[in-house]
C-alpha atoms as a PDB file:
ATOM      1  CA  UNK A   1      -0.892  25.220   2.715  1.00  0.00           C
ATOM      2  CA  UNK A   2      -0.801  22.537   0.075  1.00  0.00           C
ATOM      3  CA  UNK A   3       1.091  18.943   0.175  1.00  0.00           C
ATOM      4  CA  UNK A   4       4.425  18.869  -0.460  1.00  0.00           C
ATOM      5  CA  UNK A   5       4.261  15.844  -2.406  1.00  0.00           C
ATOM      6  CA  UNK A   6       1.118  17.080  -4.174  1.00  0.00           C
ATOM      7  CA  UNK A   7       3.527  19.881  -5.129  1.00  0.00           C
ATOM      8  CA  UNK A   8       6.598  17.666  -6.557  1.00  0.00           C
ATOM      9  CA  UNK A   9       4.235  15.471  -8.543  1.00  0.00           C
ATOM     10  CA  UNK A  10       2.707  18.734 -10.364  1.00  0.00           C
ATOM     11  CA  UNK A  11       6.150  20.095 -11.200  1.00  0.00           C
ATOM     12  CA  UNK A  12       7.430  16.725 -12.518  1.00  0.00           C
ATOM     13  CA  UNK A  13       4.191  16.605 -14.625  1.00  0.00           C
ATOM     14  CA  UNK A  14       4.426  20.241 -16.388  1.00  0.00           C
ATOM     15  CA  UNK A  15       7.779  19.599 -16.870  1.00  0.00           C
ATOM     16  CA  UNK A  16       6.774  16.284 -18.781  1.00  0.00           C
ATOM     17  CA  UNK A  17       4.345  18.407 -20.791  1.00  0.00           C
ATOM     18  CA  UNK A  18       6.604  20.581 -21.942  1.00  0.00           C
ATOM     19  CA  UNK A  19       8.556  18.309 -22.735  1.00  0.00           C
ATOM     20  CA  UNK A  20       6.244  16.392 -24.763  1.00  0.00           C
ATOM     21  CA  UNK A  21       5.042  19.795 -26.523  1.00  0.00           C
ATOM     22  CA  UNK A  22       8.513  20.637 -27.720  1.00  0.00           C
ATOM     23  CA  UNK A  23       9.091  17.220 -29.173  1.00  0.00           C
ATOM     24  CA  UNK A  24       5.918  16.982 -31.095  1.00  0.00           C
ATOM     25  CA  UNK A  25       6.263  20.395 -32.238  1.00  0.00           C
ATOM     26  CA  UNK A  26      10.013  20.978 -33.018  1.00  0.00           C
ATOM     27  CA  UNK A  27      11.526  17.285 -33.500  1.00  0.00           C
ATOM     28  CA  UNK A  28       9.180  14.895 -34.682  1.00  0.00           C
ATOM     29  CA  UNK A  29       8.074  16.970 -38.493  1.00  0.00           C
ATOM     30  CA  UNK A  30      11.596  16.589 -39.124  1.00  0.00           C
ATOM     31  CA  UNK A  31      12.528  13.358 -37.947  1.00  0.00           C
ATOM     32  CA  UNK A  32      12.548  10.252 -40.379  1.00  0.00           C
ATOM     33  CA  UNK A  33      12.894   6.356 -40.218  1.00  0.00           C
ATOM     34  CA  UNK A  34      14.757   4.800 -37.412  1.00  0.00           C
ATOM     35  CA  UNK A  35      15.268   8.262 -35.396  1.00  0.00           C
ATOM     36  CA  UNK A  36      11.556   8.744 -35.859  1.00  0.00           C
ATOM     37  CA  UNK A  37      10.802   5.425 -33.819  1.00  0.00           C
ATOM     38  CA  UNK A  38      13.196   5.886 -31.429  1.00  0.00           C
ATOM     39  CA  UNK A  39      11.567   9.662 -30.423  1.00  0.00           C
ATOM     40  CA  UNK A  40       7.940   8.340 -30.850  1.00  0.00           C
ATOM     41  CA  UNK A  41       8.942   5.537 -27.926  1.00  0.00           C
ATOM     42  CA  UNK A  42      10.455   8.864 -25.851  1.00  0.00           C
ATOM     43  CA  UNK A  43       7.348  10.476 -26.436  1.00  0.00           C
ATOM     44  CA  UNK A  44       4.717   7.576 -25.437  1.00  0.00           C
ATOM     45  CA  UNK A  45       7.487   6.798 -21.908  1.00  0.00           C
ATOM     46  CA  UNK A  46       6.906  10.625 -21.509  1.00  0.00           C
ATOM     47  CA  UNK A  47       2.949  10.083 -21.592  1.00  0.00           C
ATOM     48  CA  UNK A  48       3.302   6.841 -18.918  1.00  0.00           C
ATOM     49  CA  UNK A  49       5.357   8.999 -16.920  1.00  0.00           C
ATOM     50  CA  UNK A  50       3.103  12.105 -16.642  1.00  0.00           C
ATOM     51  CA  UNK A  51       0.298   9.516 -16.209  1.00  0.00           C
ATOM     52  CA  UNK A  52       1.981   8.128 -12.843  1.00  0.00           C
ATOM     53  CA  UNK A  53       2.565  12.213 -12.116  1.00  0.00           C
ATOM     54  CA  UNK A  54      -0.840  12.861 -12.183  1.00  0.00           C
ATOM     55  CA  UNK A  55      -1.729   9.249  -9.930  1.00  0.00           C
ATOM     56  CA  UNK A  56       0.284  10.057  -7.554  1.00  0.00           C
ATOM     57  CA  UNK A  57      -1.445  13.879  -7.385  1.00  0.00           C
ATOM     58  CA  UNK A  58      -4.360  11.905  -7.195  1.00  0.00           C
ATOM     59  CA  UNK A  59      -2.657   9.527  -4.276  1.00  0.00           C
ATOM     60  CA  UNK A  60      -1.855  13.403  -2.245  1.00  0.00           C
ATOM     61  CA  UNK A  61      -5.497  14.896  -2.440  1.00  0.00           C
ATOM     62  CA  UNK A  62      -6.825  11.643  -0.793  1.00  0.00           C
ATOM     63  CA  UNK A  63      -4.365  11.992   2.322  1.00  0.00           C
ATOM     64  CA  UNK A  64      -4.180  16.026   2.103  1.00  0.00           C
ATOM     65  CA  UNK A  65      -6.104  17.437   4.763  1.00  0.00           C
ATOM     66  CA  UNK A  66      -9.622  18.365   4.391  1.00  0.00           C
ATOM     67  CA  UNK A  67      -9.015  22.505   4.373  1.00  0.00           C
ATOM     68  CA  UNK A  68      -6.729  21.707   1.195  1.00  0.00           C
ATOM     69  CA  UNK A  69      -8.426  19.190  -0.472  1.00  0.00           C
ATOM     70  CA  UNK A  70     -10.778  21.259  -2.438  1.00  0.00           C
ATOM     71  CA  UNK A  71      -7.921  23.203  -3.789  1.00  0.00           C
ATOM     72  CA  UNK A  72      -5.873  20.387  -4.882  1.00  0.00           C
ATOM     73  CA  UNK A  73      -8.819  18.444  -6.582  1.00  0.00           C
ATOM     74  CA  UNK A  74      -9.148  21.569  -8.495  1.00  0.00           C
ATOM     75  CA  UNK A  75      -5.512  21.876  -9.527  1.00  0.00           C
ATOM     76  CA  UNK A  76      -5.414  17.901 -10.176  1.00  0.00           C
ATOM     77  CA  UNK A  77      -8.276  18.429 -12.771  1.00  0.00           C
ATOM     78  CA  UNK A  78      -6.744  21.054 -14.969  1.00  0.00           C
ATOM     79  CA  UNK A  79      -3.798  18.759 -15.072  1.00  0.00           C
ATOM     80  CA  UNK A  80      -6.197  16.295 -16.197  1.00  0.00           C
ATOM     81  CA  UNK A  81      -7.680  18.508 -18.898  1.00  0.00           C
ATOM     82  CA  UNK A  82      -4.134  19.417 -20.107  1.00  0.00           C
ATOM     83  CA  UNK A  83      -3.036  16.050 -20.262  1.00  0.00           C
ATOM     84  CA  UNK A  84      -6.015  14.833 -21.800  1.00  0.00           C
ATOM     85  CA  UNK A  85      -5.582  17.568 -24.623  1.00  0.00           C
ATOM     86  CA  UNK A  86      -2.068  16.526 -25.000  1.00  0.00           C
ATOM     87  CA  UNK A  87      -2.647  12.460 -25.204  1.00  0.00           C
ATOM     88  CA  UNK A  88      -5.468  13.827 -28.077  1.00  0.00           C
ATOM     89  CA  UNK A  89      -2.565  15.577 -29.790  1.00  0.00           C
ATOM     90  CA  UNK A  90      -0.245  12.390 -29.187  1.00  0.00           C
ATOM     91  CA  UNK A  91      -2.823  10.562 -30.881  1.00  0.00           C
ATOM     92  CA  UNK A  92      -3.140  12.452 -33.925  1.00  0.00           C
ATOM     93  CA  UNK A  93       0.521  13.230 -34.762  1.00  0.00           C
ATOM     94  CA  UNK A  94       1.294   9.342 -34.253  1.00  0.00           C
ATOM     95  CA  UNK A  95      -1.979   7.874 -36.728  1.00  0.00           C
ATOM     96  CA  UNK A  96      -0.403  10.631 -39.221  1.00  0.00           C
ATOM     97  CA  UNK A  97       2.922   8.875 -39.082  1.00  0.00           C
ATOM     98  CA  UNK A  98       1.589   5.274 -39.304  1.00  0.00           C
ATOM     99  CA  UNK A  99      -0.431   6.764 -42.348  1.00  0.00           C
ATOM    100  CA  UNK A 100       3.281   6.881 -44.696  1.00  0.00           C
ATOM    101  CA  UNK A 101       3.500   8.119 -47.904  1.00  0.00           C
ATOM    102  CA  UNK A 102       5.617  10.704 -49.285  1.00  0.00           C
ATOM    103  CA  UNK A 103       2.493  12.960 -48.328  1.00  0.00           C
ATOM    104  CA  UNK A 104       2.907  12.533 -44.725  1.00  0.00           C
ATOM    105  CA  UNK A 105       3.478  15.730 -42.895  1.00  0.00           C
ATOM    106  CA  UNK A 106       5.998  14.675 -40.758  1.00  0.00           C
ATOM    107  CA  UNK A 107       8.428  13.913 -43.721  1.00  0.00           C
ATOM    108  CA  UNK A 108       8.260  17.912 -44.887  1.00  0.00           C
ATOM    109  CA  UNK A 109       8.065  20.698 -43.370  1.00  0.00           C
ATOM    110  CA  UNK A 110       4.072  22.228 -43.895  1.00  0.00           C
ATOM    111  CA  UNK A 111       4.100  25.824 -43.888  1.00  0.00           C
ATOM    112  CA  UNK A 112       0.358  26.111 -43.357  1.00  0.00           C
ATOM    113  CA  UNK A 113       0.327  23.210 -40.672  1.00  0.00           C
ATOM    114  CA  UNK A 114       3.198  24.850 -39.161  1.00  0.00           C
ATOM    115  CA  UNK A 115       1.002  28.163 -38.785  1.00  0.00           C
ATOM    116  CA  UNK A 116      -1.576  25.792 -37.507  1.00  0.00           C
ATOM    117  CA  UNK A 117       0.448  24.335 -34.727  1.00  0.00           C
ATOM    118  CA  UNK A 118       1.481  27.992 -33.148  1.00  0.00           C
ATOM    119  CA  UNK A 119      -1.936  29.327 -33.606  1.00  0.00           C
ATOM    120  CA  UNK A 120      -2.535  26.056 -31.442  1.00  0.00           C
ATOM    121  CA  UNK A 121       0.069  26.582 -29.268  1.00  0.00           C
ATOM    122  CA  UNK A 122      -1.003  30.226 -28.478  1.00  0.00           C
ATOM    123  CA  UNK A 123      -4.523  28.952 -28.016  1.00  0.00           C
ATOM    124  CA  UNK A 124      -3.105  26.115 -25.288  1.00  0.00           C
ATOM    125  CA  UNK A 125      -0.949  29.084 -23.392  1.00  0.00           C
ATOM    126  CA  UNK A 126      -3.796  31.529 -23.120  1.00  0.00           C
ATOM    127  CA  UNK A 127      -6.063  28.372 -21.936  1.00  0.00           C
ATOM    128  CA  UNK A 128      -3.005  27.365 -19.683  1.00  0.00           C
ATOM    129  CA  UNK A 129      -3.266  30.611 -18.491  1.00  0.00           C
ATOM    130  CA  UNK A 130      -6.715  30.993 -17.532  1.00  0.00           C
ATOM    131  CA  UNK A 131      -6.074  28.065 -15.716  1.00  0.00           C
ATOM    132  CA  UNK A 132      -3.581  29.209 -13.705  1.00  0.00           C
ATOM    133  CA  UNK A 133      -5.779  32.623 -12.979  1.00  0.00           C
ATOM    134  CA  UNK A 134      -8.764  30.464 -12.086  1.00  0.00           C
ATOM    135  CA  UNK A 135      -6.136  28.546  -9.707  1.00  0.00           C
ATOM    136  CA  UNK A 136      -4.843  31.873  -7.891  1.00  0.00           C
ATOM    137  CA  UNK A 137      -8.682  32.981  -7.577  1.00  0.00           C
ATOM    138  CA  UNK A 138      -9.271  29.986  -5.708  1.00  0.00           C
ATOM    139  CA  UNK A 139      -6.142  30.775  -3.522  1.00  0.00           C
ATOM    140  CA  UNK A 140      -7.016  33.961  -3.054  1.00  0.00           C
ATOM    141  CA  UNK A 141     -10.849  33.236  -1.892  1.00  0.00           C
ATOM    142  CA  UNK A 142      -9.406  30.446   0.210  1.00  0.00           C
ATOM    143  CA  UNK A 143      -6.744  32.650   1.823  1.00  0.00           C
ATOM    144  CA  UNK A 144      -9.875  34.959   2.126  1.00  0.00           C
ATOM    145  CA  UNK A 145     -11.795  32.959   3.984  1.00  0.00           C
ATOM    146  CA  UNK A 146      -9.077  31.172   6.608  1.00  0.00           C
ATOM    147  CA  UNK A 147      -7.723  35.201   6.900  1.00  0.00           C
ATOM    148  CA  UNK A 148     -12.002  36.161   7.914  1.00  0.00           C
ATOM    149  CA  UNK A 149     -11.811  33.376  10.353  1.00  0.00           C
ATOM    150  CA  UNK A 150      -8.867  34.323  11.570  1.00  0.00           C
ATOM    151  CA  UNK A 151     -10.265  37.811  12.393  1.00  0.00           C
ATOM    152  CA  UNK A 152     -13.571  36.403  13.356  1.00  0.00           C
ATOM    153  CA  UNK A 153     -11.902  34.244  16.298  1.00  0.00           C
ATOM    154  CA  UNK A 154      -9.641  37.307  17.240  1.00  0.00           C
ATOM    155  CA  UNK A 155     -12.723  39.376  17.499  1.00  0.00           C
ATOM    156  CA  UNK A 156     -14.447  36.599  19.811  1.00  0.00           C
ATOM    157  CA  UNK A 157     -11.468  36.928  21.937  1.00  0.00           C
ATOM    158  CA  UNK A 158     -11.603  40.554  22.309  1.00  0.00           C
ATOM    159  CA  UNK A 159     -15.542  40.616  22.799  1.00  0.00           C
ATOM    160  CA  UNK A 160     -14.720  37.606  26.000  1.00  0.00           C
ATOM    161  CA  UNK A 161     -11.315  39.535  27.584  1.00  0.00           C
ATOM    162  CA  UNK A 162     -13.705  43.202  27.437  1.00  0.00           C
ATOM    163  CA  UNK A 163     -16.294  41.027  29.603  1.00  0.00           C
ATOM    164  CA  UNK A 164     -13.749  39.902  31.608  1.00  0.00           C
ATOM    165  CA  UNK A 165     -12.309  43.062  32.123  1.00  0.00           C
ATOM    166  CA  UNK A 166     -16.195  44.152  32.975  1.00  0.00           C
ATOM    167  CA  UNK A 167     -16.405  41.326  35.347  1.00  0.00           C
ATOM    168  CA  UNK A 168     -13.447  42.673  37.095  1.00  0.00           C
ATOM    169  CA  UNK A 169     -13.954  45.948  37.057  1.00  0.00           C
ATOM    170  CA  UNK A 170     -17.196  45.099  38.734  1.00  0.00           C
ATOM    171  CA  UNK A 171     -15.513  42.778  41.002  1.00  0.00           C
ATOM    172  CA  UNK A 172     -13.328  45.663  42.167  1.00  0.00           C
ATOM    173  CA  UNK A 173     -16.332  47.984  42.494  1.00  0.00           C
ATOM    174  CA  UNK A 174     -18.094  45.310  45.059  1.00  0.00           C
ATOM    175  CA  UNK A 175     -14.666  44.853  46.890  1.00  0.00           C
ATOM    176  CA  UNK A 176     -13.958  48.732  47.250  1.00  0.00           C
ATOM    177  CA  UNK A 177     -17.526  49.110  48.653  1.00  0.00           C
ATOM    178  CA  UNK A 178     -16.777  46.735  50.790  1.00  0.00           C
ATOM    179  CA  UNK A 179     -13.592  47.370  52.532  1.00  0.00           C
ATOM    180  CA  UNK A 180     -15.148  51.048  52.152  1.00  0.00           C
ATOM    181  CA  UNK A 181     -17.731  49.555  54.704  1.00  0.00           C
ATOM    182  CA  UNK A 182     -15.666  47.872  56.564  1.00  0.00           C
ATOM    183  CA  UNK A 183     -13.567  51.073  57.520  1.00  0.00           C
ATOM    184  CA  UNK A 184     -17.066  52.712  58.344  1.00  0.00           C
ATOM    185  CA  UNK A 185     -17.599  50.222  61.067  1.00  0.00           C
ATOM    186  CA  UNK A 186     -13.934  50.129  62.272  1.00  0.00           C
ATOM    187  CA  UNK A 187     -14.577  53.669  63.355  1.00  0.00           C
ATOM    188  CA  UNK A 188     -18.185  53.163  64.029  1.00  0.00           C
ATOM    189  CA  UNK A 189     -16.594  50.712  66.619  1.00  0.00           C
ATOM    190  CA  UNK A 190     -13.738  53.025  67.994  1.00  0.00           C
ATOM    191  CA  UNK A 191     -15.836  55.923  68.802  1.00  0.00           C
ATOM    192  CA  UNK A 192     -18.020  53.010  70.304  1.00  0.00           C
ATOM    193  CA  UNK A 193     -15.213  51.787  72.359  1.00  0.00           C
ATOM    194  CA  UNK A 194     -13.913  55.156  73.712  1.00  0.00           C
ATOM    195  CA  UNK A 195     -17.352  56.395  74.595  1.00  0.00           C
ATOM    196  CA  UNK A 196     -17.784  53.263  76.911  1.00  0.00           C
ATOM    197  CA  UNK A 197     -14.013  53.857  78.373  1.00  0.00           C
ATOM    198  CA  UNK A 198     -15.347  57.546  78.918  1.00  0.00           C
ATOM    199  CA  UNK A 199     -18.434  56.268  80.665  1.00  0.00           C
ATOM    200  CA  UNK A 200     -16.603  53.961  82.597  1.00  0.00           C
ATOM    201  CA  UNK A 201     -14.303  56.464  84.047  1.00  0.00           C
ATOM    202  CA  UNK A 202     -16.934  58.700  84.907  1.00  0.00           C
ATOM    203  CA  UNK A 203     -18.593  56.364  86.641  1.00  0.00           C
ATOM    204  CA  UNK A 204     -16.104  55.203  88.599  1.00  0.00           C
ATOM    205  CA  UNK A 205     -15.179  58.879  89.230  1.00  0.00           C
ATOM    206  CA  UNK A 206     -18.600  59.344  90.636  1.00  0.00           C
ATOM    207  CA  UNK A 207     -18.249  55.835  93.062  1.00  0.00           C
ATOM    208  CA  UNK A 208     -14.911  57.473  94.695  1.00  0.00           C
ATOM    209  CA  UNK A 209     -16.565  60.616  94.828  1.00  0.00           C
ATOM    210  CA  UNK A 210     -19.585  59.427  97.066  1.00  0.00           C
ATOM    211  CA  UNK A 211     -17.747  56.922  98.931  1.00  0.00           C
ATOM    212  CA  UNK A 212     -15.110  59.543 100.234  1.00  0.00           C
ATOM    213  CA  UNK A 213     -17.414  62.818 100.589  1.00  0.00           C
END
């Protein structure tokens, strides 16, 4: 139903997100100095990468064929949403490192942030969620819709082969008539025919009758 390439892009782009999530979340609080650079340059190739994900989405709903397209534009905009939540998060976490200090959040763990970022991260999986039951409702009302087509041609189909079936029966009607006819004149004919052969004999009965009395 949907492009495969469309389809390969997506997966390659949640799996980017997740990705990025887990990072930010589990890694980069407790990372310091050199290791910290090194996983903040992971993180921002991560973010180019699910960028070109979601351009070449974008690149599959402009060839996907027009019955699909609607569906995949929607799907291609809640990756869009997601990912422009995430770069948001990106954001933040990074102008809170380049802030320093012994304050910085990143250099010890927060319990109150850290209560902060799964209250967050709940929030994003219910929203993720939704998303995904707005996506299936779509699906659904689209496989709706092709499957009420579907029946509406098969009913067309029935309503033309019961008036050809009419047409014939009434076809069959004319033709029995017909040879019914037919067989009334055949006989019509016969009896006809036999009377004249009668007639014919009589009357040449009667000729050697009178010539030889």
């Amino acid at each position: 139903m949907s492009s495969q390439g469309f389809e390969d892009a997506a997966e390659d782009f949640v799996d980017l997100k997740l990705e990025i999530e887990r990072l930010l979340k589990e890694r980069l609080p407790f990372t310091q100095g050199e290791s910290k650079k090194l996983l903040v340059n992971d993180i921002n190739r991560k973010i180019t990468s699910a960028q070109s994900s979601l351009d070449d989405m974008q690149r599959e709903v402009e060839r996907a064929y027009v019955g699909v397209r609607p569906q995949l534009s929607y799907k291609l905009r809640t990756y869009q949403t997601e990912f422009g939540a995430l770069r948001r998060q990106v954001e933040q976490e990074l102008k809170r490192l380049q802030s320093g200090g012994s304050s910085n959040p990143f250099d010890r763990p927060d319990p109150t942030r850290s209560n902060v970022l799964r209250n967050q991260d709940a929030v994003e999986r219910t929203t993720a969620a939704i998303h995904r039951t707005e996506i299936l409702a779509v699906e659904t009302e689209n496989i709706g819709n092709e499957i009420t087509t579907e029946l509406g041609s098969q009913r067309d189909k029935l309503v033309r082969t019961r008036d050809l079936l009419d047409q014939t029966d009434s076809t069959l009607d004319k033709t029995r008539r017909t040879i019914l006819t037919m067989g009334r004149k055949a006989v019509t004919n016969k009896v006809l025919l036999i009377v004249i052969i009668v007639l014919e004999v009589l009357i040449l009965g009667g000729c050697f009758y009178w010539k030889f009395s």
